[in-house]
Structures are given as C-alpha cells and as structure tokens.
N, C-alpha and C. Protein backbone atom coordinates (compact mmCIF):
# COMPACT_ATOMS: atom_id res chain seq x y z
N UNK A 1 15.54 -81.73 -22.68
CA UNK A 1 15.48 -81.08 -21.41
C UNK A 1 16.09 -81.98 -20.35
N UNK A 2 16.74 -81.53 -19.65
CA UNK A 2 17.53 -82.28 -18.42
C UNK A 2 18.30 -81.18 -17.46
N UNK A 3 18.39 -81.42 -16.21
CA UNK A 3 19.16 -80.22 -15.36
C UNK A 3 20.24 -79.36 -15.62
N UNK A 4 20.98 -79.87 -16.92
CA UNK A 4 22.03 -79.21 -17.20
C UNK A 4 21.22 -77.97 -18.26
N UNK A 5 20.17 -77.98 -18.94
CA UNK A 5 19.62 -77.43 -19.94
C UNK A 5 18.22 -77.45 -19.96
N UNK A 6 17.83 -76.52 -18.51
CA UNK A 6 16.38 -76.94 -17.99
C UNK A 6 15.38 -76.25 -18.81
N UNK A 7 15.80 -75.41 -19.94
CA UNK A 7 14.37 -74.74 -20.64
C UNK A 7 13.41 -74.07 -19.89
N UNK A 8 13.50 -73.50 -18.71
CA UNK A 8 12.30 -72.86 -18.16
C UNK A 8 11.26 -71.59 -18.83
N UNK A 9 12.14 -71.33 -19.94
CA UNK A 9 10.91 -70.07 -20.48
C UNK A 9 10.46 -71.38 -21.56
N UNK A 10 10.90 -72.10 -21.81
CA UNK A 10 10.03 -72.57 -22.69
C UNK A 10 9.30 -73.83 -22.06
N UNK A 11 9.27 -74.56 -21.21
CA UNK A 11 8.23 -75.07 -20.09
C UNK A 11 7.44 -74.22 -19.78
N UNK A 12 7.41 -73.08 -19.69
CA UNK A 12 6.80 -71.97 -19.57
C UNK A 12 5.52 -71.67 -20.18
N UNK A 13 6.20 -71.22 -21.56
CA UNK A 13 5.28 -70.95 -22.77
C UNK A 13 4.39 -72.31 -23.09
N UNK A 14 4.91 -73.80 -22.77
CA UNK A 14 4.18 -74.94 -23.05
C UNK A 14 3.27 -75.01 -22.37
N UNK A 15 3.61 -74.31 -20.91
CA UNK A 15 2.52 -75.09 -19.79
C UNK A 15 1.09 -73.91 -20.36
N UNK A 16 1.70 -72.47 -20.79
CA UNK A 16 0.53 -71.60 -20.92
C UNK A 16 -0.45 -71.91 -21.74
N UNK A 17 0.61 -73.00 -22.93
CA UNK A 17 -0.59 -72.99 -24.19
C UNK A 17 -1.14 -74.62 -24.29
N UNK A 18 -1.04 -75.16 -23.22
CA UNK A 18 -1.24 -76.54 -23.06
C UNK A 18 -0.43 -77.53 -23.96
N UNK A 19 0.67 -77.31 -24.12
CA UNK A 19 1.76 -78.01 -24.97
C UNK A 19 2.33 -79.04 -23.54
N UNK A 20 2.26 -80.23 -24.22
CA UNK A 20 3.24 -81.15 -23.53
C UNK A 20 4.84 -81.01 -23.97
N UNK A 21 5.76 -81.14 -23.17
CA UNK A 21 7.14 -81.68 -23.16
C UNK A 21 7.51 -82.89 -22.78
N UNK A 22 8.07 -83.82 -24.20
CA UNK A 22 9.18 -84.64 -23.98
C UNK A 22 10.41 -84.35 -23.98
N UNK A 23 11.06 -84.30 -23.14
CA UNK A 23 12.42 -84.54 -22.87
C UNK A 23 12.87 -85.64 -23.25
N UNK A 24 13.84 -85.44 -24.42
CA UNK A 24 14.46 -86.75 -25.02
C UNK A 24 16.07 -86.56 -24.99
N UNK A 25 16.33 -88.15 -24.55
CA UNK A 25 17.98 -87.74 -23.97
C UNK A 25 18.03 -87.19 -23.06
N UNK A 26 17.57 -87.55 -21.54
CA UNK A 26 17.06 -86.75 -20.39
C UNK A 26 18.96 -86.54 -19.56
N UNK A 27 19.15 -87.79 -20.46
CA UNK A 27 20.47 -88.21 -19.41
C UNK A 27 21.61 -87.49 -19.98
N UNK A 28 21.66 -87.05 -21.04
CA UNK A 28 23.19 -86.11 -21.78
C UNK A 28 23.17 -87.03 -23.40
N UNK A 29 22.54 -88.40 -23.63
CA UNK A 29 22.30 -89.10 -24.54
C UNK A 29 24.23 -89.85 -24.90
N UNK A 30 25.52 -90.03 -24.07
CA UNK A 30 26.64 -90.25 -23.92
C UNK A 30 26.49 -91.55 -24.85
N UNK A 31 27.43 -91.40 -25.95
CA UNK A 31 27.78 -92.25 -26.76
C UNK A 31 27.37 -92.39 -28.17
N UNK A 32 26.07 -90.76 -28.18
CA UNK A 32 25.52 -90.36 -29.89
C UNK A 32 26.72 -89.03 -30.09
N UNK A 33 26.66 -89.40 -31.84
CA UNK A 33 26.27 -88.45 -32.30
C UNK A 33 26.66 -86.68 -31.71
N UNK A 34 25.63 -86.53 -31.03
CA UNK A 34 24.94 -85.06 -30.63
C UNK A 34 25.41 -85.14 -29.19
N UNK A 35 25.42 -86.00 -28.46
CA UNK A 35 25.30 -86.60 -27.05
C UNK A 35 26.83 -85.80 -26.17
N UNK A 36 26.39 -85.35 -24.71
CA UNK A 36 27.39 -85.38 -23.72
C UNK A 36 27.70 -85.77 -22.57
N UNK A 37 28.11 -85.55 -22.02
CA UNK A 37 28.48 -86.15 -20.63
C UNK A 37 28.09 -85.57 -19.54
N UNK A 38 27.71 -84.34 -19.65
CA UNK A 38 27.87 -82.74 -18.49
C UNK A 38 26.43 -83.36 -17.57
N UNK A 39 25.28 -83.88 -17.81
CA UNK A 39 24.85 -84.17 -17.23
C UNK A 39 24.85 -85.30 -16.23
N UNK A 40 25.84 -86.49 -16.38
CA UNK A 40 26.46 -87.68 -15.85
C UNK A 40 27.26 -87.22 -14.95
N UNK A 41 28.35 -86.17 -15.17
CA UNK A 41 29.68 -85.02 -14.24
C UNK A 41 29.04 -84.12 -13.73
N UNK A 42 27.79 -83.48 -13.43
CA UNK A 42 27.53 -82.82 -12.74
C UNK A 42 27.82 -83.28 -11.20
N UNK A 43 28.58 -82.19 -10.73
CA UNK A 43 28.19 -82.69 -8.91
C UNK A 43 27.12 -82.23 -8.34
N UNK A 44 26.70 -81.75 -8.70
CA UNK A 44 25.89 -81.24 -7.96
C UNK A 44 24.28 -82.39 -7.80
N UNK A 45 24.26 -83.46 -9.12
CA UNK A 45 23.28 -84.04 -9.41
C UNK A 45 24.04 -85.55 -8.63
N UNK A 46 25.61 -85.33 -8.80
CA UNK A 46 26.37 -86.80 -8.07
C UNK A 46 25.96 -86.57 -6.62
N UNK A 47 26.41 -85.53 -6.06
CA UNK A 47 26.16 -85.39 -4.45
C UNK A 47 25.00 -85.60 -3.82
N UNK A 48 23.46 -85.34 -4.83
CA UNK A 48 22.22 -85.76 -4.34
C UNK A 48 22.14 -86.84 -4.88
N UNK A 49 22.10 -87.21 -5.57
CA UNK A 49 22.30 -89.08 -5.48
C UNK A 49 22.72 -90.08 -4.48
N UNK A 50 23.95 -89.52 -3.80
CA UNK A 50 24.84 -90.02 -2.94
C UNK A 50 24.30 -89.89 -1.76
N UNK A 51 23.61 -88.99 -1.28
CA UNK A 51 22.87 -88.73 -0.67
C UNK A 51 21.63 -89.40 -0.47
N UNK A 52 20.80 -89.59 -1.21
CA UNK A 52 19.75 -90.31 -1.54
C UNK A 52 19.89 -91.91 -1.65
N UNK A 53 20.67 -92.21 -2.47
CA UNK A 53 21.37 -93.57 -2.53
C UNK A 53 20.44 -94.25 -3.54
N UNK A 54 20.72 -92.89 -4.28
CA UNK A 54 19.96 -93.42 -6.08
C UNK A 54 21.20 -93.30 -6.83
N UNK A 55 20.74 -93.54 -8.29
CA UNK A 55 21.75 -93.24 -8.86
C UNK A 55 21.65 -91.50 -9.55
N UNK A 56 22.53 -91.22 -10.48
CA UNK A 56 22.34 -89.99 -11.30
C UNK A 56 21.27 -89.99 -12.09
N UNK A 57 21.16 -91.05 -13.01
CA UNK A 57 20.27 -91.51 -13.47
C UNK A 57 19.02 -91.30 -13.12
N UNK A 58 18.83 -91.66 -12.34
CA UNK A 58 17.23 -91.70 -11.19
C UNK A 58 16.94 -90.15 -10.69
N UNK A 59 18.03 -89.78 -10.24
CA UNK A 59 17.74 -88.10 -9.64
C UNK A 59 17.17 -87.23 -11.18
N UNK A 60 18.03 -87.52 -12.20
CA UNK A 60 17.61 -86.40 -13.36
C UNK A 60 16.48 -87.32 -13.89
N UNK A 61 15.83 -88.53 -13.58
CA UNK A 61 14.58 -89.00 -14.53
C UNK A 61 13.58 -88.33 -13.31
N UNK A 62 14.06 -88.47 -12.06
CA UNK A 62 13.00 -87.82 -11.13
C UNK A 62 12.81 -86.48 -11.45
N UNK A 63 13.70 -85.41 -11.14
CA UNK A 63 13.45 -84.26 -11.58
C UNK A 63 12.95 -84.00 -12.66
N UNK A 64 12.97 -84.94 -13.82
CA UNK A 64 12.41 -84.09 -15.47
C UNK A 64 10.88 -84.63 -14.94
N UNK A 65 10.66 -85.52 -14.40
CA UNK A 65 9.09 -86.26 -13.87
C UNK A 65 8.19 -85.46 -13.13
N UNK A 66 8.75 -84.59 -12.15
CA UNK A 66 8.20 -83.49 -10.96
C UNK A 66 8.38 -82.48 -11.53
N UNK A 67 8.57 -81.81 -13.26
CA UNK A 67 8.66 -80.79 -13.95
C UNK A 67 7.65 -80.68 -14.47
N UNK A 68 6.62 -82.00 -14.19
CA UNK A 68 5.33 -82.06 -15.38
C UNK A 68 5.87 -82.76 -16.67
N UNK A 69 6.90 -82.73 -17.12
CA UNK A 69 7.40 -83.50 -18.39
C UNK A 69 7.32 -84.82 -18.55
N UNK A 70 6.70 -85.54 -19.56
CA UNK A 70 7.58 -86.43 -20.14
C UNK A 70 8.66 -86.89 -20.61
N UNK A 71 9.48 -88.14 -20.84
CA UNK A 71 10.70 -88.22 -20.95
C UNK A 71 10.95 -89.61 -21.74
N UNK A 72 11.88 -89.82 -22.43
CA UNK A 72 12.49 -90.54 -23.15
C UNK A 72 14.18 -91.54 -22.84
N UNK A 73 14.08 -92.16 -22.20
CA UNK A 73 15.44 -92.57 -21.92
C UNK A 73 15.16 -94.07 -22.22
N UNK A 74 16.77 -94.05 -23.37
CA UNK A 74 16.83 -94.97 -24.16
C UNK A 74 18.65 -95.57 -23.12
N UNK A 75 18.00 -97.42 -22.89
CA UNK A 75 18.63 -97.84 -22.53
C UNK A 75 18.63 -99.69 -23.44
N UNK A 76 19.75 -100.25 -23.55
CA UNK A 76 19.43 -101.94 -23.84
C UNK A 76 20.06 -102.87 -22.62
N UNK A 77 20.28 -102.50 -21.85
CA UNK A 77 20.67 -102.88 -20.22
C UNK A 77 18.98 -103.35 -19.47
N UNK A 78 18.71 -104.62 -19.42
CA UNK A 78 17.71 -104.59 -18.62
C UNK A 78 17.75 -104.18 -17.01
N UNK A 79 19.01 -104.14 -16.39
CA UNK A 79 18.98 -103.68 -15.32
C UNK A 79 19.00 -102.43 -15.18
N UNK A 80 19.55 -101.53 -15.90
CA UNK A 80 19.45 -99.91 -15.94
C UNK A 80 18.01 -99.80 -16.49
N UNK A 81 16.86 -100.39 -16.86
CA UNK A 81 16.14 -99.93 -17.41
C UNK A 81 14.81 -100.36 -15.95
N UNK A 82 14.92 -101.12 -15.46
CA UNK A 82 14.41 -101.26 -13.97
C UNK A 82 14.85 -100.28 -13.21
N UNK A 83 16.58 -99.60 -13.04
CA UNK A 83 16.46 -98.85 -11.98
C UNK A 83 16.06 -97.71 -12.37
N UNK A 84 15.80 -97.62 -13.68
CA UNK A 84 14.84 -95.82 -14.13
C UNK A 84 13.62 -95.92 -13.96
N UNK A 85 13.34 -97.50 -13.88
CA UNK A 85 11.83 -97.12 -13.27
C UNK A 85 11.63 -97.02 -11.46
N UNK A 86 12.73 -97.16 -11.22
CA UNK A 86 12.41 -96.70 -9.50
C UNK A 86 12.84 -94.88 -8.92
N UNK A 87 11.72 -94.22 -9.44
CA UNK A 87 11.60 -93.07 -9.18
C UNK A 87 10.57 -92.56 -8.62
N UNK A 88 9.66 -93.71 -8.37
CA UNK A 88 8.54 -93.17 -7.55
C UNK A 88 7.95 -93.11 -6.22
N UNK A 89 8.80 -93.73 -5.92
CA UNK A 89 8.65 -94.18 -4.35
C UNK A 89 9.50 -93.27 -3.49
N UNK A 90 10.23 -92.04 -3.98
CA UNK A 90 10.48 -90.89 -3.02
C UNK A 90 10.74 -90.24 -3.99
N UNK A 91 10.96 -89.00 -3.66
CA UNK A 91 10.89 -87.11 -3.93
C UNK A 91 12.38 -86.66 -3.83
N UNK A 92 12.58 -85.51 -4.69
CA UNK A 92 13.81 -84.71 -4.51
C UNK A 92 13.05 -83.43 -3.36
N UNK A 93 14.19 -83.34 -2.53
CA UNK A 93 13.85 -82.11 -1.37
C UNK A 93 13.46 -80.86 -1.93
N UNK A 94 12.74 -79.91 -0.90
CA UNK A 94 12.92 -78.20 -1.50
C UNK A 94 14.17 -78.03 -2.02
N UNK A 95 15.19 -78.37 -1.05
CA UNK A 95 16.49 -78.08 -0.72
C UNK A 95 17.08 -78.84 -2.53
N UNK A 96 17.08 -80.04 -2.71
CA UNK A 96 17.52 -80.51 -3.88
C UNK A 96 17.10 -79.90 -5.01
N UNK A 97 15.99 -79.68 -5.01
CA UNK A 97 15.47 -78.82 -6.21
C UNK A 97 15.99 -77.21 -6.34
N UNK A 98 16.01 -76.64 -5.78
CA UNK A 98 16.82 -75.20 -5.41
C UNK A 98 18.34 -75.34 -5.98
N UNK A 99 18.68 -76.37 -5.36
CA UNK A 99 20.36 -76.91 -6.28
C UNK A 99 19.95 -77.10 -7.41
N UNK A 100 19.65 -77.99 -8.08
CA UNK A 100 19.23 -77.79 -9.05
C UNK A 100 18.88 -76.80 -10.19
N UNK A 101 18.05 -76.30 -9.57
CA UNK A 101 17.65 -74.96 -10.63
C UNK A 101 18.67 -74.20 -10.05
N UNK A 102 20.36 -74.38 -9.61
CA UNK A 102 20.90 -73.38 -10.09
C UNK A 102 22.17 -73.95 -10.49
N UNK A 103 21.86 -74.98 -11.28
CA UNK A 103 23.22 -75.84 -11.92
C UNK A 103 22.99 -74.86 -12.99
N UNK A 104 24.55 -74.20 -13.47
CA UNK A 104 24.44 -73.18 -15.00
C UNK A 104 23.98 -74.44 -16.36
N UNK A 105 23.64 -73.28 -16.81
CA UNK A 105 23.04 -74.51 -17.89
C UNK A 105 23.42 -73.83 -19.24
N UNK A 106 23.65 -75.17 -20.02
CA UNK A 106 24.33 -75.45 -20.88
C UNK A 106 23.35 -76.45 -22.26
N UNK A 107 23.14 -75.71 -23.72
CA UNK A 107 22.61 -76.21 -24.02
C UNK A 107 23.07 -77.63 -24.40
N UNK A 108 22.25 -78.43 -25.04
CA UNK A 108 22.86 -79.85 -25.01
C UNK A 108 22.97 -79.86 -25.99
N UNK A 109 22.58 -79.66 -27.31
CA UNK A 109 23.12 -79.92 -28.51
C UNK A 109 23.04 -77.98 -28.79
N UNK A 110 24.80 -77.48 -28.72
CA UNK A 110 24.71 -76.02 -29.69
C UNK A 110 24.22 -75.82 -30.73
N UNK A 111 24.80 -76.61 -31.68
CA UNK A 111 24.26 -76.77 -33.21
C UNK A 111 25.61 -75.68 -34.05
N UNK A 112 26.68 -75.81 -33.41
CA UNK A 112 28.25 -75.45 -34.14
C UNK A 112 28.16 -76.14 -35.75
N UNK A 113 27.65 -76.86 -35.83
CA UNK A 113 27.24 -77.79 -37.36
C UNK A 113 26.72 -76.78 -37.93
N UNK A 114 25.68 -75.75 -37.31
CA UNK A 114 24.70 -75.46 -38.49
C UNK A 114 25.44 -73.73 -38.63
N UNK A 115 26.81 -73.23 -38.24
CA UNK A 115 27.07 -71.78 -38.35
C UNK A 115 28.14 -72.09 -39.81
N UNK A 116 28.06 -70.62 -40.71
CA UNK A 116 29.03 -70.66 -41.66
C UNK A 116 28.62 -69.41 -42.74
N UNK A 117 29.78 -69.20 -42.74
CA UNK A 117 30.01 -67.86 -43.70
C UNK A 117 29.36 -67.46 -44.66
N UNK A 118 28.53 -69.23 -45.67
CA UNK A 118 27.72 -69.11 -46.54
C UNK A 118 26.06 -69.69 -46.29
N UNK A 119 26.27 -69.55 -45.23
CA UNK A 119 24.62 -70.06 -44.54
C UNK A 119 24.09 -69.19 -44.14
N UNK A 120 23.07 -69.09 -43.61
CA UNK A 120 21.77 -67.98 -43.07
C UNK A 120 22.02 -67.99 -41.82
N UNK A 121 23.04 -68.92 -41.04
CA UNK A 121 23.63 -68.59 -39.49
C UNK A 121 24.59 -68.56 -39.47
N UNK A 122 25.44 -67.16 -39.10
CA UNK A 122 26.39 -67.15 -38.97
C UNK A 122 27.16 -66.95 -37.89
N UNK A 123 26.52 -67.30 -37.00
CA UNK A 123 26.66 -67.28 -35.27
C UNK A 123 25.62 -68.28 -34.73
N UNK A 124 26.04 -68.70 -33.23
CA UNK A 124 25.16 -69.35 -32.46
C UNK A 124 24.18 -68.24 -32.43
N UNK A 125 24.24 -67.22 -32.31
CA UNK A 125 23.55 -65.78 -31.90
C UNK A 125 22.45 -66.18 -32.61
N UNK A 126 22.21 -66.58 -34.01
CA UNK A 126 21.62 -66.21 -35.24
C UNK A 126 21.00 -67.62 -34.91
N UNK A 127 21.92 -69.11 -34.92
CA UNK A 127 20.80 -69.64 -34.69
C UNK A 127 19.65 -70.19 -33.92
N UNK A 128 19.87 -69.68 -32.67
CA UNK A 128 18.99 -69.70 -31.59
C UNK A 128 18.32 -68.37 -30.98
N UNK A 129 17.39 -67.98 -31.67
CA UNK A 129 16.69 -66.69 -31.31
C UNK A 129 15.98 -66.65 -29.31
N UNK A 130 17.10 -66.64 -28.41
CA UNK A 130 16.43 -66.19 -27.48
C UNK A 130 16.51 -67.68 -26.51
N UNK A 131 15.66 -67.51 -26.18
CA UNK A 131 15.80 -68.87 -24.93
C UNK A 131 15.05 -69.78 -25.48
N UNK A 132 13.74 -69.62 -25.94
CA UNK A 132 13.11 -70.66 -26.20
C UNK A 132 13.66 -71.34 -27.55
C-alpha cells in the first residue's frame, strides 16, 4: 500500500473486521525484483514535499502512518533511515490529503508473470478478482 496504490476497499474491509495493514514497500520498493518508481515520480507527492520541505520519502511514510497502517521500509543508508523516522512532528493538510486520494492509482506489482494460455489466469481480469 502506498499513494500510488492506496487499497481503500480493502483498508476498508480490514478496518471492519479488525485486520491490521502492513504496507510493505511503502516507497515503490526501486531496485527489486517486483519494485517501481511511480511512487518516487509522482508530482503530485514531489510538489508536497517541496512544499513542506520533507522529502518524498517522508510525505508517503506520513500518509501510509495517518491511514491507521503499518509500514515496512527497508533502507541500509543510516541517514535515510533517520529521515523516515522524522514524520512525526507535523501532518499532511486537508488540502494534501485530498491530492492525494486523487493520484490515479496503479497497482504496484500487476502480476503479468502469473497470465498464460495454459494457466488458470488468463488475464489480469482473472487474476485479480475486484479491488480487494
């Protein structure tokens, strides 16, 4: 979960049935595997940063934090791993959050790996039933 791929029906369904969310790979996870960038290139997450005079980083660990979520961000930089912990000492606006929830969203891992002619998915359609 991260702003580019905010899951709201299924934060949803967690918060109803008392399910916690970790958000793992809050940041786009850039440099796995599975991992992208779209959350790092967002402007919309650069311009409130810039604004704020945080980094990107900090705006999307704040926002997944004020979602009720837990979160997972994997860093070996001791200095990037200090400035993810400075998220508590101010707030994203009404106004920032409203941007936010209307960055289009994009899942973070499709799962194009798992479609094929001789598999049981033969579309993204097939393998993601719905939002949650």
């Amino acid at each position: 979960m991260n702003p580019i791929w905010q899951q709201k029906k299924l934060r949803e369904f967690c918060q109803e049935k008392g399910i916690i969310i970790t958000a793992y790979s809050p940041l786009g996870a850039k440099g796995t595997l599975w991992g992208q960038t779209w959350v790092m290139d967002c402007e919309v997450l650069q311009q409130i940063a810039k604004e704020k005079g945080k980094t990107i980083a900090q705006v999307c660990i704040r926002w997944v934090y004020e979602q009720g979520v837990s979160l997972l961000v994997k860093s070996f930089n001791k200095e990037r791993m200090k400035a993810n912990l400075d998220i508590f000492d101010w707030k994203l606006t009404a106004e920032d959050s409203r941007k936010i929830s209307q960055i289009p969203q994009r899942k973070g891992f499709p799962g194009v790996e798992f479609i094929s002619d001789d598999g049981p998915y033969k579309s993204l359609k097939d393998l993601w039933d719905g939002d949650i």
